[in-house]
C-alpha atoms as a PDB file:
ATOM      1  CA  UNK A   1     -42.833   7.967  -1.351  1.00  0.00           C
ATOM      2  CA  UNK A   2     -42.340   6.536   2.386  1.00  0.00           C
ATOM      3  CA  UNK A   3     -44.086   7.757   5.288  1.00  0.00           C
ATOM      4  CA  UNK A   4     -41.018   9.513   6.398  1.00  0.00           C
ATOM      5  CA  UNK A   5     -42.804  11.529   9.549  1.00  0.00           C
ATOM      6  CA  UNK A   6     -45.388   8.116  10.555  1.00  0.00           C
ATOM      7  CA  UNK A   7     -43.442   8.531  14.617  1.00  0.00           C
ATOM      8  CA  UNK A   8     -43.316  11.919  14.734  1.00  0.00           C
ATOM      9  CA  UNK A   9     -46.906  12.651  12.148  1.00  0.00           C
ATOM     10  CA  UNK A  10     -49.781  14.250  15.417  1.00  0.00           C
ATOM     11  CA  UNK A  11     -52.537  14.445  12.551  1.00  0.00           C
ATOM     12  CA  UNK A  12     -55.556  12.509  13.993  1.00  0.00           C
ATOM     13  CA  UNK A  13     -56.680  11.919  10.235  1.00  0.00           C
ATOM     14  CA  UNK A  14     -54.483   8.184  10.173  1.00  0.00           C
ATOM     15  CA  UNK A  15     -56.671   7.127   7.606  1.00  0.00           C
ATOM     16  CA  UNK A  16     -55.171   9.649   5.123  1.00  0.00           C
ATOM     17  CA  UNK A  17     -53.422   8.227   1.858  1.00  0.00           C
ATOM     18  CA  UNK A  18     -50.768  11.893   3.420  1.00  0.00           C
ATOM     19  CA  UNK A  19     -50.510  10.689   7.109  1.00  0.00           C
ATOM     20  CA  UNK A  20     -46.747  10.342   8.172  1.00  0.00           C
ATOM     21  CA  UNK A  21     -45.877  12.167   4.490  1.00  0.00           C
ATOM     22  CA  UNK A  22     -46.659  15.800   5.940  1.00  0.00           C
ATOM     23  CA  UNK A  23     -44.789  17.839   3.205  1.00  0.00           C
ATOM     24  CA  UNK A  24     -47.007  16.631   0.811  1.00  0.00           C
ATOM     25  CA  UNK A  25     -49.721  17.032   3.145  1.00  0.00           C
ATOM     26  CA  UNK A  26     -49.192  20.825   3.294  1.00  0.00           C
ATOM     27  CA  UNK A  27     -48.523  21.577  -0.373  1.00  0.00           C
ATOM     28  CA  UNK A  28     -51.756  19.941  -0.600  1.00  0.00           C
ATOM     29  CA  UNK A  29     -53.530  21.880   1.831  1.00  0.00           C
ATOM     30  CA  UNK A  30     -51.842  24.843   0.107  1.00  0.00           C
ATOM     31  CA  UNK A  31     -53.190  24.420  -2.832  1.00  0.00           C
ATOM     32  CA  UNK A  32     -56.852  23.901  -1.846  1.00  0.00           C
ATOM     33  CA  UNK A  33     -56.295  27.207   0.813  1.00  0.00           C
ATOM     34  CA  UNK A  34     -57.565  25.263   3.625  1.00  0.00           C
ATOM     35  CA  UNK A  35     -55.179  23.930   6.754  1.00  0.00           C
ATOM     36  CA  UNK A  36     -53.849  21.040   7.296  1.00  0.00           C
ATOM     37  CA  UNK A  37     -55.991  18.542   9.657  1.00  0.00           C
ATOM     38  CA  UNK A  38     -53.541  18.290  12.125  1.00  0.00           C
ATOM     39  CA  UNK A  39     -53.857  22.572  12.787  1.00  0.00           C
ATOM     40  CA  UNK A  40     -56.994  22.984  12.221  1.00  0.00           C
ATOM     41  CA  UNK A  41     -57.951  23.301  15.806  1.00  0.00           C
ATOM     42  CA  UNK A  42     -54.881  25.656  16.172  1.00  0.00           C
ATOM     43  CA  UNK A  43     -56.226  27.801  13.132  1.00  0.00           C
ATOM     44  CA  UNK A  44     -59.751  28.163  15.057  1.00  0.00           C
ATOM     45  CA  UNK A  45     -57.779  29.267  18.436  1.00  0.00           C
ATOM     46  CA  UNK A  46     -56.124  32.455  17.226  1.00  0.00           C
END
């Protein structure tokens, strides 16, 4: 699968086998209950 969101991907985690692919990187998150990288800051705000 190509990194079809690299431009547009504002996850810090570049490193991640997900970065740019943030579909995936969601249902993944999903499944483990935990969110994604890229909100967690957002999560802790509210």
């Amino acid at each position: 699968m190509s990194k079809c969101n690299e431009e547009n991907c504002t996850c810090p985690n570049t490193e991640c086998e997900r970065h740019g692919k943030c579909c995936q990187c969601i249902n993944f998150h999903r499944e483990l209950k935990s969110p994604v990288h890229c909100m967690k800051e957002l999560v802790k705000s509210e």
